[in-house]
N, C-alpha and C. Protein backbone atom coordinates (compact mmCIF):
# COMPACT_ATOMS: atom_id res chain seq x y z
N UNK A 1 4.67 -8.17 -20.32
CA UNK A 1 4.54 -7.37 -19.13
C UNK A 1 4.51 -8.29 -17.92
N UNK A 2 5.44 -8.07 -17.42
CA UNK A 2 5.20 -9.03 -15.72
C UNK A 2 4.34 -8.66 -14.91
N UNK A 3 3.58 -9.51 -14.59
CA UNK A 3 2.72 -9.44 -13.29
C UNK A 3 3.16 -9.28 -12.18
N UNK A 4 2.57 -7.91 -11.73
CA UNK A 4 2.56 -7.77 -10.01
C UNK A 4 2.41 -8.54 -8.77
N UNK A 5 3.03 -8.84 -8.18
CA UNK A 5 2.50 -9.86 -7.51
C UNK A 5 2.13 -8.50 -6.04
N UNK A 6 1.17 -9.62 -4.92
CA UNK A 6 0.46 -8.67 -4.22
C UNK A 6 1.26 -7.76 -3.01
N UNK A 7 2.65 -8.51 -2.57
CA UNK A 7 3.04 -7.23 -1.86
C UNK A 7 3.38 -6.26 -3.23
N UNK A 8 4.07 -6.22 -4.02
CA UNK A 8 4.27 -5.44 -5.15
C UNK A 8 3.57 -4.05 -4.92
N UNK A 9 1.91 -4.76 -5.49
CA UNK A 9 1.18 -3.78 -5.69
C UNK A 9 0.77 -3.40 -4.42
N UNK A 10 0.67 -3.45 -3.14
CA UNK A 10 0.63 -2.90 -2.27
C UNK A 10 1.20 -1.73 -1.99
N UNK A 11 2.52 -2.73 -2.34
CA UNK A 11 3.51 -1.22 -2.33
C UNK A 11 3.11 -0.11 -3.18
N UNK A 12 3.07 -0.23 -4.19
CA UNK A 12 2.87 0.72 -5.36
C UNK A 12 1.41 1.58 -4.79
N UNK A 13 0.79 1.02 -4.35
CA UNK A 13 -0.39 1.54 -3.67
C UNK A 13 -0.18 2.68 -2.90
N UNK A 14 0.45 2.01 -1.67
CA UNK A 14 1.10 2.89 -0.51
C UNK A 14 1.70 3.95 -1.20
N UNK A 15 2.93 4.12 -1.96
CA UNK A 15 3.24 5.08 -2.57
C UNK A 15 2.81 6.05 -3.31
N UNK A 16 1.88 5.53 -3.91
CA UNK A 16 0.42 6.57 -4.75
C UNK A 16 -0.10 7.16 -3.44
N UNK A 17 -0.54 6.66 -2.73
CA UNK A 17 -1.22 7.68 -1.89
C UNK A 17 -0.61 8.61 -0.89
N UNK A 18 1.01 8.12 -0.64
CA UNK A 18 1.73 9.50 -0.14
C UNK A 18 2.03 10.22 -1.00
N UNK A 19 1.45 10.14 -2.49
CA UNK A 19 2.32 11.38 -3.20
C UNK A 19 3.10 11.16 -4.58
N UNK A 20 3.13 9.50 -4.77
CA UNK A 20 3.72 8.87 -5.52
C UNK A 20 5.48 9.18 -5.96
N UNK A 21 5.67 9.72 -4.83
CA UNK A 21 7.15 10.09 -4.88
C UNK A 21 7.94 10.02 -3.17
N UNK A 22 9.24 8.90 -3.29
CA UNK A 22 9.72 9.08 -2.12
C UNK A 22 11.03 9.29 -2.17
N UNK A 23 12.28 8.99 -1.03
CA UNK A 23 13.33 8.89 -1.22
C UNK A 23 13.43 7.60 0.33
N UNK A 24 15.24 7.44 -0.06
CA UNK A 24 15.38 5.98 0.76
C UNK A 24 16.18 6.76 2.13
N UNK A 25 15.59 6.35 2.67
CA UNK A 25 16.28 6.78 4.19
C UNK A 25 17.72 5.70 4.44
N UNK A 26 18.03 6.35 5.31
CA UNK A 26 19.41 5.36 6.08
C UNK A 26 19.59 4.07 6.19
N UNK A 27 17.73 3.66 6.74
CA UNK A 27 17.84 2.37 7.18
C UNK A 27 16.89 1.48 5.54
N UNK A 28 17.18 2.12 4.88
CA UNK A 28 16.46 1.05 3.90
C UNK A 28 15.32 1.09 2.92
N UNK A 29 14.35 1.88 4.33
CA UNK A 29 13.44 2.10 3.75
C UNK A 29 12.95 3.29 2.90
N UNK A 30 11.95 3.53 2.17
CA UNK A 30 11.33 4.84 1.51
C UNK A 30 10.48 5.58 2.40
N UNK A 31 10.82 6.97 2.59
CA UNK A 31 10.13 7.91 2.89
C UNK A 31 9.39 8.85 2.15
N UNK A 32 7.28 8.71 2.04
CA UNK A 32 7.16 9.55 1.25
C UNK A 32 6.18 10.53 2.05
N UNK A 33 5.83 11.83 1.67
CA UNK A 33 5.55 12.43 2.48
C UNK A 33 5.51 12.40 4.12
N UNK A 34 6.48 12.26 4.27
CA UNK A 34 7.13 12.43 5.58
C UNK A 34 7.16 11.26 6.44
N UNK A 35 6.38 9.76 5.84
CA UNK A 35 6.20 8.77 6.58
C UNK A 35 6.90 7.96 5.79
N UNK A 36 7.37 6.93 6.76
CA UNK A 36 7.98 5.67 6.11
C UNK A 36 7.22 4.84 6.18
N UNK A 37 7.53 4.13 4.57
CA UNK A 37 6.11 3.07 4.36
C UNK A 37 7.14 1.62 4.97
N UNK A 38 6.68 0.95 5.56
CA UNK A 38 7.32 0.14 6.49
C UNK A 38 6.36 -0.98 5.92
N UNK A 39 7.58 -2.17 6.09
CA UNK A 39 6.53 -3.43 6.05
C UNK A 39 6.90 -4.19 4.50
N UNK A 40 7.82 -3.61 3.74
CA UNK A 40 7.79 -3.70 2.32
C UNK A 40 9.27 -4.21 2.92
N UNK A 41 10.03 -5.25 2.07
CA UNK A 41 11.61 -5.61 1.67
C UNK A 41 12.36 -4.64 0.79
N UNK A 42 13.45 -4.64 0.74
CA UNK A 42 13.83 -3.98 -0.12
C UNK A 42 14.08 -4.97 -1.41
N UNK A 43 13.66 -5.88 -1.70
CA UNK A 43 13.49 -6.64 -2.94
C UNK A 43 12.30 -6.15 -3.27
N UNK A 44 11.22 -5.62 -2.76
CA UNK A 44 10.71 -5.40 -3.33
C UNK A 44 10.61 -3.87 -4.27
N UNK A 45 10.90 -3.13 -3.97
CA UNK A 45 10.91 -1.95 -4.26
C UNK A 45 12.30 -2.26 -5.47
N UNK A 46 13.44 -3.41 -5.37
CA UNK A 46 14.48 -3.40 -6.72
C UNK A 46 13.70 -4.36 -7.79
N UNK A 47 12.73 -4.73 -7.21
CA UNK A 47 11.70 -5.76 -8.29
C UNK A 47 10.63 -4.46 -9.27
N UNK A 48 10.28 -3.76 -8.25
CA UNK A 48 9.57 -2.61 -8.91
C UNK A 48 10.52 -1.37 -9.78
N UNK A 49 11.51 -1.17 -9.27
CA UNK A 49 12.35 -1.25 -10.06
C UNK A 49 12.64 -1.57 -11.24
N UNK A 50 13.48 -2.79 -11.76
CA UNK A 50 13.75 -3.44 -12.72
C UNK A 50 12.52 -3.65 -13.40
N UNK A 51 11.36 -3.66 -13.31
CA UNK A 51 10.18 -3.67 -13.59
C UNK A 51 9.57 -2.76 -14.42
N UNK A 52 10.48 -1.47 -14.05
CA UNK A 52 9.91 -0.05 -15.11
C UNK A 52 8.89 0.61 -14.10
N UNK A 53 8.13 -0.01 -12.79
CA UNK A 53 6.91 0.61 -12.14
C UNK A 53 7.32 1.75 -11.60
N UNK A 54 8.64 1.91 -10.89
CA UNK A 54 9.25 2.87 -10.41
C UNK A 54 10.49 3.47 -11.14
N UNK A 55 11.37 4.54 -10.96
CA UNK A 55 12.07 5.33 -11.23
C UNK A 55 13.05 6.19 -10.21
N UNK A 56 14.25 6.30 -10.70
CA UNK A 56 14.99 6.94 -9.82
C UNK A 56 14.98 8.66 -10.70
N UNK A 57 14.42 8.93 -9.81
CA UNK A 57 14.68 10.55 -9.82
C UNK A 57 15.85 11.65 -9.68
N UNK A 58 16.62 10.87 -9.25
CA UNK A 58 18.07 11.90 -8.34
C UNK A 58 18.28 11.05 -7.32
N UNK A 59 18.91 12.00 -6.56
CA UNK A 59 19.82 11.17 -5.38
C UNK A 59 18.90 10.40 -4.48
N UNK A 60 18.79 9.34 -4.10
CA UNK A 60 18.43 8.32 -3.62
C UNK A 60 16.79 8.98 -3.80
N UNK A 61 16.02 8.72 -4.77
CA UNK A 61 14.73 9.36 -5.11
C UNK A 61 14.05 8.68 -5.67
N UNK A 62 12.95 7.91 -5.68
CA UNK A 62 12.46 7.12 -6.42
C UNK A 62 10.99 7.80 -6.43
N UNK A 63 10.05 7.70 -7.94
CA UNK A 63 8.92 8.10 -8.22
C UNK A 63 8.33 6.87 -8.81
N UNK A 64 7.11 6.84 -9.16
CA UNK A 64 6.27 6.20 -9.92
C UNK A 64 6.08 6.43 -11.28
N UNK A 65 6.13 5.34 -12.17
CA UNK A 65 6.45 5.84 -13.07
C UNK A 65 4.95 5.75 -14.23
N UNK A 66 4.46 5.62 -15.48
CA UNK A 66 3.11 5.89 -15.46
C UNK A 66 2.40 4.20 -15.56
N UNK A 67 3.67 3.29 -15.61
CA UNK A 67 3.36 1.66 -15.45
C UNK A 67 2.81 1.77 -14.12
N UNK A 68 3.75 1.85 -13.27
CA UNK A 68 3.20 1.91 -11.66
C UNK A 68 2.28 2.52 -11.24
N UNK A 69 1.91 3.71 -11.59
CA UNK A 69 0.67 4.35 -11.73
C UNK A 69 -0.89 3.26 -11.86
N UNK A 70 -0.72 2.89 -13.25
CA UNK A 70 -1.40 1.96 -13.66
C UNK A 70 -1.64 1.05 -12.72
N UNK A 71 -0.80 0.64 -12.34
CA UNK A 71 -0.88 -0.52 -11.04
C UNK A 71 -1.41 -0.83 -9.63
N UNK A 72 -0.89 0.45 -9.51
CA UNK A 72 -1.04 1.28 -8.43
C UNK A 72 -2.85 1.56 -7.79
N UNK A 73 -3.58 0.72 -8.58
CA UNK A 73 -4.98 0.61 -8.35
C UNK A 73 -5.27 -0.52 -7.18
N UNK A 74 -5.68 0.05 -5.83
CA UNK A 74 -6.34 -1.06 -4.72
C UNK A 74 -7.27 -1.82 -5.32
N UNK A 75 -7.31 -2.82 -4.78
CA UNK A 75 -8.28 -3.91 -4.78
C UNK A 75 -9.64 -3.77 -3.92
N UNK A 76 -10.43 -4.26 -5.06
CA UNK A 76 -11.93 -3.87 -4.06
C UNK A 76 -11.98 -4.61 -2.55
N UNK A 77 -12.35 -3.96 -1.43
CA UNK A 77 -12.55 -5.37 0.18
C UNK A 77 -13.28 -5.95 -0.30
N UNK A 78 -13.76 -7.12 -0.04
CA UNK A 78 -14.53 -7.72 0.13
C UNK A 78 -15.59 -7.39 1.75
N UNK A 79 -16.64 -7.50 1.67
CA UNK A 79 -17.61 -7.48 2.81
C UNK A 79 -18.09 -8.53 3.00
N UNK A 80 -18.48 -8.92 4.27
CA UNK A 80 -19.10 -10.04 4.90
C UNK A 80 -20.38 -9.75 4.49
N UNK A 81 -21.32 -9.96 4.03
CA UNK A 81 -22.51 -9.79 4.49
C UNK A 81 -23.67 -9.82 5.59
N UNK A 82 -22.67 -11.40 5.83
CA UNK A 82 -23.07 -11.68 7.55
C UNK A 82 -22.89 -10.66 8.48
N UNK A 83 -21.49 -9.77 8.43
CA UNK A 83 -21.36 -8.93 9.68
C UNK A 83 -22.19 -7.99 9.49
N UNK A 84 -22.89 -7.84 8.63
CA UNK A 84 -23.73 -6.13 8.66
C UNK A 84 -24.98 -6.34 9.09
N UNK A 85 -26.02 -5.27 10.20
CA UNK A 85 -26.54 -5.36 10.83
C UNK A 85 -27.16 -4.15 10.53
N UNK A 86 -28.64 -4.46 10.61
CA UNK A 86 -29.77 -3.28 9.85
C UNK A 86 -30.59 -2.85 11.12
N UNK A 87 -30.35 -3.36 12.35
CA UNK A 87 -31.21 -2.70 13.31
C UNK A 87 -30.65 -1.30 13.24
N UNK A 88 -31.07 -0.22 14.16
CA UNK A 88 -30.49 0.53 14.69
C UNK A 88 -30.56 0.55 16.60
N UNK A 89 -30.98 -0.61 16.82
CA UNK A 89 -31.53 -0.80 18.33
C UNK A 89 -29.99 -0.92 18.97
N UNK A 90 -29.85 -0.73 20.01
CA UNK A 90 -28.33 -1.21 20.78
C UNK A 90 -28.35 -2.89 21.16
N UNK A 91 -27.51 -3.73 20.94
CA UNK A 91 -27.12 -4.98 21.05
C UNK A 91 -27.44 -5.42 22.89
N UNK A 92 -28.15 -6.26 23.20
CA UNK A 92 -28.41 -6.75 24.62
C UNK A 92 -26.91 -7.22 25.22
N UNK A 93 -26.63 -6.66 26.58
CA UNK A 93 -25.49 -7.44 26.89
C UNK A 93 -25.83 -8.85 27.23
N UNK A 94 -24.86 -9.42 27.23
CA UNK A 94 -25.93 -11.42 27.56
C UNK A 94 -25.43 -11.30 29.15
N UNK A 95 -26.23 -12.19 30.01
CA UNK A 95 -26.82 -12.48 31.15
C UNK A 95 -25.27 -12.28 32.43
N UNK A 96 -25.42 -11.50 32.97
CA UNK A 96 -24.47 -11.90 33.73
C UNK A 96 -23.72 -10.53 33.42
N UNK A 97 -23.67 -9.84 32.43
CA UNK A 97 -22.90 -8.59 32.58
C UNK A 97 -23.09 -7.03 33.35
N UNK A 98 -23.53 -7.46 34.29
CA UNK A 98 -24.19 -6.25 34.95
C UNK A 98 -22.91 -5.88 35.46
């Protein structure tokens, strides 16, 4: 089984959550529920492809298939710990911001 690499699964991401089904517009890209997921190559989507993650459905139609599905799982964020802040007081402006 080949490994995803991380735009990959991004993509596959993005697509799960419009619906897991798009088609290819004019300029290239996939449109799924009504938005184009932008930002992806089109190598990537013939990598997911050849891959088995995706599927052509019909005329220029591509779905997820239950590999991509699988895949198709985000990655936990990570949190700063540092940035989180337990007061509930409002932050002082510093000197000079009047």
């Amino acid at each position: 089984m080949a490994k995803v690499t991380d735009p990959q699964q991004s993509a596959l991401v993005k697509l799960k959550a419009h619906g897991g089904e798009g088609v290819l517009d004019k300029h290239g890209k996939i449109v799924a529920s009504g938005v184009r997921l932008t930002g992806f190559d089109a190598v990537t989507w013939l990598r997911l492809l050849t891959t088995g993650h995706i599927e052509v459905r019909g005329d220029l139609r591509v779905g997820l298939t239950q590999k991509g599905e699988a895949a198709a799982i985000a990655k936990p964020v990570r949190i700063n710990p540092h940035g989180i802040h337990s007061r509930r007081e409002p932050t002082p402006a510093h000197p000079g911001a009047e």
